[in-house]
C-alpha atoms as a PDB file:
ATOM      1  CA  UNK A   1      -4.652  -6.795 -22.491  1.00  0.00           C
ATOM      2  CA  UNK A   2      -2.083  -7.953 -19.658  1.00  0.00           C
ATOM      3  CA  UNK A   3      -1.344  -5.836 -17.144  1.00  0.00           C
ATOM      4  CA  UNK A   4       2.245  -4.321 -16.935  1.00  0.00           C
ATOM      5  CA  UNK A   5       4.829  -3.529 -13.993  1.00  0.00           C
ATOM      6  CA  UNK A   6       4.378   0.069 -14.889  1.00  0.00           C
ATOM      7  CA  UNK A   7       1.099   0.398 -15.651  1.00  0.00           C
ATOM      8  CA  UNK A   8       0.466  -1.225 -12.298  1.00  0.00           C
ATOM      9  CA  UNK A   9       2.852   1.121 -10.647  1.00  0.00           C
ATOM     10  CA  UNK A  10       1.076   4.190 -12.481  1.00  0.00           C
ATOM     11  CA  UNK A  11      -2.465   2.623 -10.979  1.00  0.00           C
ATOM     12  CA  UNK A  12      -1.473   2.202  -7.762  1.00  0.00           C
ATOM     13  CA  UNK A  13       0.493   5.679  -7.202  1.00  0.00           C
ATOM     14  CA  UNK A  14      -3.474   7.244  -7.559  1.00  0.00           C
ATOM     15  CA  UNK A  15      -4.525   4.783  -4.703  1.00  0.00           C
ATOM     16  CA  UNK A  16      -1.517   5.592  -2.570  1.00  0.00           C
ATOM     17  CA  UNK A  17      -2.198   9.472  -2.900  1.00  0.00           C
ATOM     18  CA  UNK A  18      -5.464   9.048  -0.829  1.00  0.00           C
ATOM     19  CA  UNK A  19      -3.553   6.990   1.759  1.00  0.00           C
ATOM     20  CA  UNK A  20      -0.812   9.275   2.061  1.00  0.00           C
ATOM     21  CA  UNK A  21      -3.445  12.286   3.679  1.00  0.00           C
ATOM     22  CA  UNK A  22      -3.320  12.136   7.108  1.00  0.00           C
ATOM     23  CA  UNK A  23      -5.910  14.558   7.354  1.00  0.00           C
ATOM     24  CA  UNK A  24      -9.726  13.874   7.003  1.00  0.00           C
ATOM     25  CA  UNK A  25     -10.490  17.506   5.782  1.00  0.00           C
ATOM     26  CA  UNK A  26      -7.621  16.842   2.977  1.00  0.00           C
ATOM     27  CA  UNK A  27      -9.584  15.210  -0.112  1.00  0.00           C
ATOM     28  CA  UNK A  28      -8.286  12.820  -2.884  1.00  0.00           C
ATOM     29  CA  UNK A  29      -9.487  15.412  -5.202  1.00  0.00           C
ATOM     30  CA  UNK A  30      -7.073  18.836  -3.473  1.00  0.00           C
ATOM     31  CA  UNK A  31      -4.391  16.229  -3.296  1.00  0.00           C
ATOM     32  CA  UNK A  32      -4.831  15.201  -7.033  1.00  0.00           C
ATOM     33  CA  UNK A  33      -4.614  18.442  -7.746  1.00  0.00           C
ATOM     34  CA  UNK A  34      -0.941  19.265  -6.666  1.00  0.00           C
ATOM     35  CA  UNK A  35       0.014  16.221  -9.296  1.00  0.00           C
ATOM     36  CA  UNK A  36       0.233  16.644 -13.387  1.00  0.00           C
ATOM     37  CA  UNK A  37       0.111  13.771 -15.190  1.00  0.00           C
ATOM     38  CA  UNK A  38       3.278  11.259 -15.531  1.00  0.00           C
ATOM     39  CA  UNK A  39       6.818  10.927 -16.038  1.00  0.00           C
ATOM     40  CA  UNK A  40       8.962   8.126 -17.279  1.00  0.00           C
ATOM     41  CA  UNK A  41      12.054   7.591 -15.360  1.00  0.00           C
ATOM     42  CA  UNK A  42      14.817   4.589 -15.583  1.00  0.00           C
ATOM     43  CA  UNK A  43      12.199   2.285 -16.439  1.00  0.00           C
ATOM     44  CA  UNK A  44       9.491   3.127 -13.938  1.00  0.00           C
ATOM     45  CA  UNK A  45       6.890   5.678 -13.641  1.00  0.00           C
ATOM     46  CA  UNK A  46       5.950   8.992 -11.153  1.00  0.00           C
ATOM     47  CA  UNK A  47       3.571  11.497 -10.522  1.00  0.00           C
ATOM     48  CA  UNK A  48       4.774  14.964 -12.120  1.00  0.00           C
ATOM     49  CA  UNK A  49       4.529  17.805  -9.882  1.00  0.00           C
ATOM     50  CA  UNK A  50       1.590  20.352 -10.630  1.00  0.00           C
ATOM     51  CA  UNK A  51       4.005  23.876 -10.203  1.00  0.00           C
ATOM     52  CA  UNK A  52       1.110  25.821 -10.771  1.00  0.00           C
ATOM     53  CA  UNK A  53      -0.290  24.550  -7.486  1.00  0.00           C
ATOM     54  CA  UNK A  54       3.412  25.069  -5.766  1.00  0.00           C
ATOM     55  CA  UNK A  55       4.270  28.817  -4.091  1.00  0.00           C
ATOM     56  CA  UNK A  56       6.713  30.032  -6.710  1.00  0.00           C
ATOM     57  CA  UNK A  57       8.729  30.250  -3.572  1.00  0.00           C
ATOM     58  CA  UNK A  58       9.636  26.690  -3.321  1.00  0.00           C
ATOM     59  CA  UNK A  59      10.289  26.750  -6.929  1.00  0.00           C
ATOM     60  CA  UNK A  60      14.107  25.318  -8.012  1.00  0.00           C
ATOM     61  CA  UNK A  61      16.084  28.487  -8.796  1.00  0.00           C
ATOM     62  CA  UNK A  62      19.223  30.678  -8.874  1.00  0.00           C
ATOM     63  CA  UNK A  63      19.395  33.676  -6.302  1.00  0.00           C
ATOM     64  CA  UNK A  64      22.406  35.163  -4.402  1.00  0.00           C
ATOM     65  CA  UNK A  65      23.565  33.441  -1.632  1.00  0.00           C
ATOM     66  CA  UNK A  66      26.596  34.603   0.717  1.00  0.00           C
ATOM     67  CA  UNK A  67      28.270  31.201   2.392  1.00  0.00           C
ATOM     68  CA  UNK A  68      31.432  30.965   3.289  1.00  0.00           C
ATOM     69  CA  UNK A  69      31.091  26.861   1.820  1.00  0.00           C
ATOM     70  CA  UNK A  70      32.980  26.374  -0.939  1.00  0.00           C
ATOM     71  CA  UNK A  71      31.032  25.825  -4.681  1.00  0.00           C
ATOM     72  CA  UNK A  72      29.644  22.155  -4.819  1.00  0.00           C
ATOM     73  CA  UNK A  73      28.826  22.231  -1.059  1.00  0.00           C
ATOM     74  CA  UNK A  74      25.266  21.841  -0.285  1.00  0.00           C
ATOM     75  CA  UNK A  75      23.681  23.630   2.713  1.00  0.00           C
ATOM     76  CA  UNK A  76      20.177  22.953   4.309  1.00  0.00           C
ATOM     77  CA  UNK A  77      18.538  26.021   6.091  1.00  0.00           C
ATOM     78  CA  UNK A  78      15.873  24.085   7.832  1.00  0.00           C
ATOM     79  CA  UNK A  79      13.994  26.722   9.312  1.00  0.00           C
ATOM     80  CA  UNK A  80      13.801  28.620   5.843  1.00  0.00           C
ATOM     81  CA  UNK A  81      13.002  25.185   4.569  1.00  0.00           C
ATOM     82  CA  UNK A  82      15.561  25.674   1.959  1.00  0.00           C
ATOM     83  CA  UNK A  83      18.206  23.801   0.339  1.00  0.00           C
ATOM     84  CA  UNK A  84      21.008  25.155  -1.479  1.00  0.00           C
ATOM     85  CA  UNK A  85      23.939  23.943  -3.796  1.00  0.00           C
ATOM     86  CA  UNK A  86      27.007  26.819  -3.604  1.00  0.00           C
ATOM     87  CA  UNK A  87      28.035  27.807  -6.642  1.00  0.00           C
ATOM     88  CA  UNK A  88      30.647  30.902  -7.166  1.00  0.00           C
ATOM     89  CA  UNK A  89      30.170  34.629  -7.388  1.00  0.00           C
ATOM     90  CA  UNK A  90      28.068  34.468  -4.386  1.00  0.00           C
ATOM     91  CA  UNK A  91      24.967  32.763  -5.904  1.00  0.00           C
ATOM     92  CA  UNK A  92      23.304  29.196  -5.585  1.00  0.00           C
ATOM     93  CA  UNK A  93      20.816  26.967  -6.370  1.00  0.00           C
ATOM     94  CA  UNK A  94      17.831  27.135  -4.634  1.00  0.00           C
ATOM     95  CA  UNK A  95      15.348  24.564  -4.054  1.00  0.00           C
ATOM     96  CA  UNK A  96      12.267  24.162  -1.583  1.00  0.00           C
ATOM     97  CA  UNK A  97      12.133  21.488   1.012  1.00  0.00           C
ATOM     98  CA  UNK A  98      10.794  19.881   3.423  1.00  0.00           C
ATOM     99  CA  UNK A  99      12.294  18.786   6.878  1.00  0.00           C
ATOM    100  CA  UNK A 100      12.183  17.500  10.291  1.00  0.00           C
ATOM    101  CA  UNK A 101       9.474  18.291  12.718  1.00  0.00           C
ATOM    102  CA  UNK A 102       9.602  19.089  16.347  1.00  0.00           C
ATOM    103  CA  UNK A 103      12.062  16.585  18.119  1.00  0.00           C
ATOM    104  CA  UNK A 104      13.553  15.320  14.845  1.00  0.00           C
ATOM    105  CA  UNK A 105      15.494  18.134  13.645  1.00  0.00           C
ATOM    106  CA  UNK A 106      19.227  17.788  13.605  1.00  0.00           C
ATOM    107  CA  UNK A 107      22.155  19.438  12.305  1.00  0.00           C
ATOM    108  CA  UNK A 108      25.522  19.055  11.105  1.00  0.00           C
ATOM    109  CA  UNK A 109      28.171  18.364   8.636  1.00  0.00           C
ATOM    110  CA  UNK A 110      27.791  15.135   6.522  1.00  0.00           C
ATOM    111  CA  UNK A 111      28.883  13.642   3.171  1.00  0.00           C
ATOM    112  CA  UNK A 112      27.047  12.229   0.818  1.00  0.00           C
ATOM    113  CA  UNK A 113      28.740   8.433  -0.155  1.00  0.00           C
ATOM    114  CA  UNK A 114      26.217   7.081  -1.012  1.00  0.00           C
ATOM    115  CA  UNK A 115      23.216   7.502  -4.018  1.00  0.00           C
ATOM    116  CA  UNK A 116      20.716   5.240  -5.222  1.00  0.00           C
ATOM    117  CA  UNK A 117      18.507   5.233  -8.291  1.00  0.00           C
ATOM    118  CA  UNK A 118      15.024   4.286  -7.098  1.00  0.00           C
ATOM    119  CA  UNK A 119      16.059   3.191  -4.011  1.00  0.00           C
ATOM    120  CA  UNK A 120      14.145   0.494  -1.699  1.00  0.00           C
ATOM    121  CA  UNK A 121      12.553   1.666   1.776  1.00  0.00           C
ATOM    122  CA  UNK A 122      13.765   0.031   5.186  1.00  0.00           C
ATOM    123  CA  UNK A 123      12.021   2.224   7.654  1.00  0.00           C
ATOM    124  CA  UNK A 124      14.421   2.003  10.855  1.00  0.00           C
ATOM    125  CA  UNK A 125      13.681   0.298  13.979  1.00  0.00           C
ATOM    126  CA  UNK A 126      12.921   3.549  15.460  1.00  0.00           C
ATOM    127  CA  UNK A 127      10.033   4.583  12.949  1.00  0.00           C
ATOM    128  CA  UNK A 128       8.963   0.963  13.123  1.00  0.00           C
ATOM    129  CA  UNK A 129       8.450   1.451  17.482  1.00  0.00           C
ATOM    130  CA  UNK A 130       6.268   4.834  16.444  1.00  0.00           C
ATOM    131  CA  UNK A 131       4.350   3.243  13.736  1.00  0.00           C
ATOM    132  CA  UNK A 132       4.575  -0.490  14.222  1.00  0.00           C
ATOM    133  CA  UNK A 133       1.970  -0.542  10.733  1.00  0.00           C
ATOM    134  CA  UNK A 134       4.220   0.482   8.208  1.00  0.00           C
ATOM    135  CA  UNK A 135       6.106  -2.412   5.626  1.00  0.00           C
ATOM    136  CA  UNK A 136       9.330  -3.978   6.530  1.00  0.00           C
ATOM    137  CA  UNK A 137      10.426  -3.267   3.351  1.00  0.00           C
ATOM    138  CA  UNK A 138       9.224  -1.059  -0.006  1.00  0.00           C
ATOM    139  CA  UNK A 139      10.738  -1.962  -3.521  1.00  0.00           C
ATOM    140  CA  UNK A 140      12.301   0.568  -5.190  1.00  0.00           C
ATOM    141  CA  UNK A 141      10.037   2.490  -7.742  1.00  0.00           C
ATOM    142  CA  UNK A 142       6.427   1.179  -5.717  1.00  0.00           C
ATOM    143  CA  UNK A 143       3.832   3.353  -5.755  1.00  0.00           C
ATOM    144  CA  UNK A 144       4.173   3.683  -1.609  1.00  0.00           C
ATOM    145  CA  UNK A 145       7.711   4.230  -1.608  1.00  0.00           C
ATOM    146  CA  UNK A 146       8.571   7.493   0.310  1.00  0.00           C
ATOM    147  CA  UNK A 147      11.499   8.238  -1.162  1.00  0.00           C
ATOM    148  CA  UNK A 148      10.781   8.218  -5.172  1.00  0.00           C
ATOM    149  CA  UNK A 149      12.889   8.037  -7.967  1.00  0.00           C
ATOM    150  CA  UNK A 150      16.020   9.621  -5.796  1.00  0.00           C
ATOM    151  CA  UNK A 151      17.988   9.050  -2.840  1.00  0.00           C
ATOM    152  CA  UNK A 152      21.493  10.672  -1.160  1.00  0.00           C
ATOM    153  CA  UNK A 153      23.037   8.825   1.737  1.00  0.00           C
ATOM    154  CA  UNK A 154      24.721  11.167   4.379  1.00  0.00           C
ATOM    155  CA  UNK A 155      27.435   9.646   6.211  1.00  0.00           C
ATOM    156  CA  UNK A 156      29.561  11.142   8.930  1.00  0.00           C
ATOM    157  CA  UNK A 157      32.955   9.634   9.459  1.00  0.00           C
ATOM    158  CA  UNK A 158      32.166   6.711   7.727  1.00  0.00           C
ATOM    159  CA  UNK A 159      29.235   5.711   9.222  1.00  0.00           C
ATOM    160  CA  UNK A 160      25.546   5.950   7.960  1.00  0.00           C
ATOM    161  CA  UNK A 161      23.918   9.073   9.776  1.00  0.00           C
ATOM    162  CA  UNK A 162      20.372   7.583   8.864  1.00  0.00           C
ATOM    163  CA  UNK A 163      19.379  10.696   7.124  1.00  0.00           C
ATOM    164  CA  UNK A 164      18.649  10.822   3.184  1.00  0.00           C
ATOM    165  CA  UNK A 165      17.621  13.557   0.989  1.00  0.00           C
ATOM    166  CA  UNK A 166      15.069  12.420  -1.095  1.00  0.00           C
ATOM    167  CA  UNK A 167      12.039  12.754  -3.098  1.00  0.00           C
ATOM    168  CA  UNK A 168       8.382  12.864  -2.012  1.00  0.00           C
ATOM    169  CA  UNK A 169       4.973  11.272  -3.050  1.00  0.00           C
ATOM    170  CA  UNK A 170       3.592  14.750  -1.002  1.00  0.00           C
ATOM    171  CA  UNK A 171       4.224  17.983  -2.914  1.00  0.00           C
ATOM    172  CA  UNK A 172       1.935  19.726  -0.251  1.00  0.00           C
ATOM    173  CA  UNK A 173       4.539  18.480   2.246  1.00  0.00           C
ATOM    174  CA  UNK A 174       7.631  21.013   0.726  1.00  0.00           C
ATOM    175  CA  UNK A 175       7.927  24.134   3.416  1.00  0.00           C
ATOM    176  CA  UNK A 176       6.773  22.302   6.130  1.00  0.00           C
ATOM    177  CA  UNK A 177       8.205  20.336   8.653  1.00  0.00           C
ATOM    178  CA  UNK A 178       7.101  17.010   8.311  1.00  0.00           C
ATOM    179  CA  UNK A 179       9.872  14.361   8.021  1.00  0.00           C
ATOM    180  CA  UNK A 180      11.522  12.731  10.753  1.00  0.00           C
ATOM    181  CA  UNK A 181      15.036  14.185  10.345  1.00  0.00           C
ATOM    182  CA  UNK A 182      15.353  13.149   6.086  1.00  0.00           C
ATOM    183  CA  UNK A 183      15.033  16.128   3.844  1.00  0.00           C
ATOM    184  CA  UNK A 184      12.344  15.638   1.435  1.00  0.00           C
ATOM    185  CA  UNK A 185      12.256  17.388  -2.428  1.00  0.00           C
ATOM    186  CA  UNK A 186       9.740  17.328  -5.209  1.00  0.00           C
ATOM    187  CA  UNK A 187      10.714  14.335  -7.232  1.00  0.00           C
ATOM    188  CA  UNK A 188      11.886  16.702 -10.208  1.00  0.00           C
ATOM    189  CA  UNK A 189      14.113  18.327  -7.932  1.00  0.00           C
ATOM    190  CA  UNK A 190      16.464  15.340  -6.433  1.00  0.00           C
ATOM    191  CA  UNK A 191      16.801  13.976 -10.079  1.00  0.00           C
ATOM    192  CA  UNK A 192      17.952  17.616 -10.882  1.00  0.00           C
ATOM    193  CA  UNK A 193      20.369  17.193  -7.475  1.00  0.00           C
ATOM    194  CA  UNK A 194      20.998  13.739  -8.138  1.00  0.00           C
ATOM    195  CA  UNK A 195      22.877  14.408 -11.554  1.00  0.00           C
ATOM    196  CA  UNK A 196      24.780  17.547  -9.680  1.00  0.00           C
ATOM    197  CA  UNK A 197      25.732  16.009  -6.517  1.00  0.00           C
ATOM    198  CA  UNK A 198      28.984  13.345  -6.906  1.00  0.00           C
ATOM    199  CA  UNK A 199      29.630  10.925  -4.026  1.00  0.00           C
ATOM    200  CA  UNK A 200      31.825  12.798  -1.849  1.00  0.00           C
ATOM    201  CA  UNK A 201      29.829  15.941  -1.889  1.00  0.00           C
ATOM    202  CA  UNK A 202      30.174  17.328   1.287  1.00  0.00           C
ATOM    203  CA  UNK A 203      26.730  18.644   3.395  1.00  0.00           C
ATOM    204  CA  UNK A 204      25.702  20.941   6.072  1.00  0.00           C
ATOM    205  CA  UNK A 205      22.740  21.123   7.764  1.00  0.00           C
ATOM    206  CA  UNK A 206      22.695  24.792   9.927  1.00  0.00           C
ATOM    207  CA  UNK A 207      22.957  24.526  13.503  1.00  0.00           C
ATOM    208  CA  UNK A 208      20.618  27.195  14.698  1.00  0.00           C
ATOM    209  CA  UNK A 209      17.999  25.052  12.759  1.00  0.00           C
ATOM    210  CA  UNK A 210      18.378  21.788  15.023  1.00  0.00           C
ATOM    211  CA  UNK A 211      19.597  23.691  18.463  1.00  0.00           C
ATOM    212  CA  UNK A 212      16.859  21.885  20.169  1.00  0.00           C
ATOM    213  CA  UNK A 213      17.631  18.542  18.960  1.00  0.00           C
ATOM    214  CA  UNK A 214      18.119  15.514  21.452  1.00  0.00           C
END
């Protein structure tokens, strides 16, 4: 039986879940856990969230939220690890993230004008100078591609700000900050954002969240 793109793909994301744990105390077998089987996605394949293993706090839903953002805006409370899409009547969707760490927080109004269905990985020069190891480039829908099946450009005046919100290929990683300055999601949750978000939708990250920021 020959082996298939996807099928490959679907092999290799089980491999790249052991690479992906930077710590030695974290087994293959606790991060396995926080995955449930597969999903089928614009013709590739990815690792479907395990909820049950997720804080229902991080969970996607609707609560009140008082912003003075007009509906359709999207709002990232960092140090709630929080992301939010305004809607009226004082309510919003609600999903969990995960964020910068310590010296890569920022903050902000953006736009997002650009989106990209399984989008390729360029890590930037500056990741590159920290971790001169990682690929040059990762193919859209590989098994070690960091930002999964999702990405949304923000922009500021025109220009690329560098910063995406994406998905993840760590579930463990959502309330924590991890990143270095891109907001990360569970990959269920930037489809779900994907489909709401039109180019043009305008961002803000909270300022009291990145205060400290370079």
């Amino acid at each position: 039986m020959s082996l298939t793109r996807r099928d490959f793909l679907a092999g290799s994301a089980v491999m790249s879940a052991s690479m992906l744990v930077s710590s030695p105390a974290f087994s293959n077998a606790a991060a396995n856990a926080y995955f449930d089987g597969y999903r089928d996605d614009n013709g590739f394949r990815y690792r479907s969230t395990n909820f049950n293993k997720i804080d229902p706090v991080w969970h996607r839903q609707m609560v009140k939220y008082f912003s003075p953002e007009s509906p359709g805006t999207v709002v990232v409370d960092t140090r709630n690890h929080f992301l939010y899409v305004v809607w009226e009547n004082n309510t919003a969707l609600r999903y969990g993230v995960g964020v910068g760490r310590e010296g890569f927080q920022w903050f902000g109004r953006a736009r997002i004008d650009r989106k990209a269905l399984w989008p390729r990985w360029v890590p930037p020069p500056e990741m590159l100078q920290r971790q001169p190891e990682l690929p040059r480039r990762v193919e859209g829908g590989a098994a070690n591609n960091p930002l999964g099946p999702r990405a949304l450009y923000l922009y500021r005046d025109g220009g690329d700000l560098g910063y995406r919100l994406h998905g993840t290929l760590e579930p463990w990683s959502i309330g924590r900050d991890v990143s270095s300055g891109c907001v990360r999601m569970f990959p269920e949750d930037v489809i779900d954002l994907y489909q709401r978000c039109p180019k043009g939708t305008k961002v803000l990250v909270l300022e009291h969240l990145g205060a400290n920021a370079g």
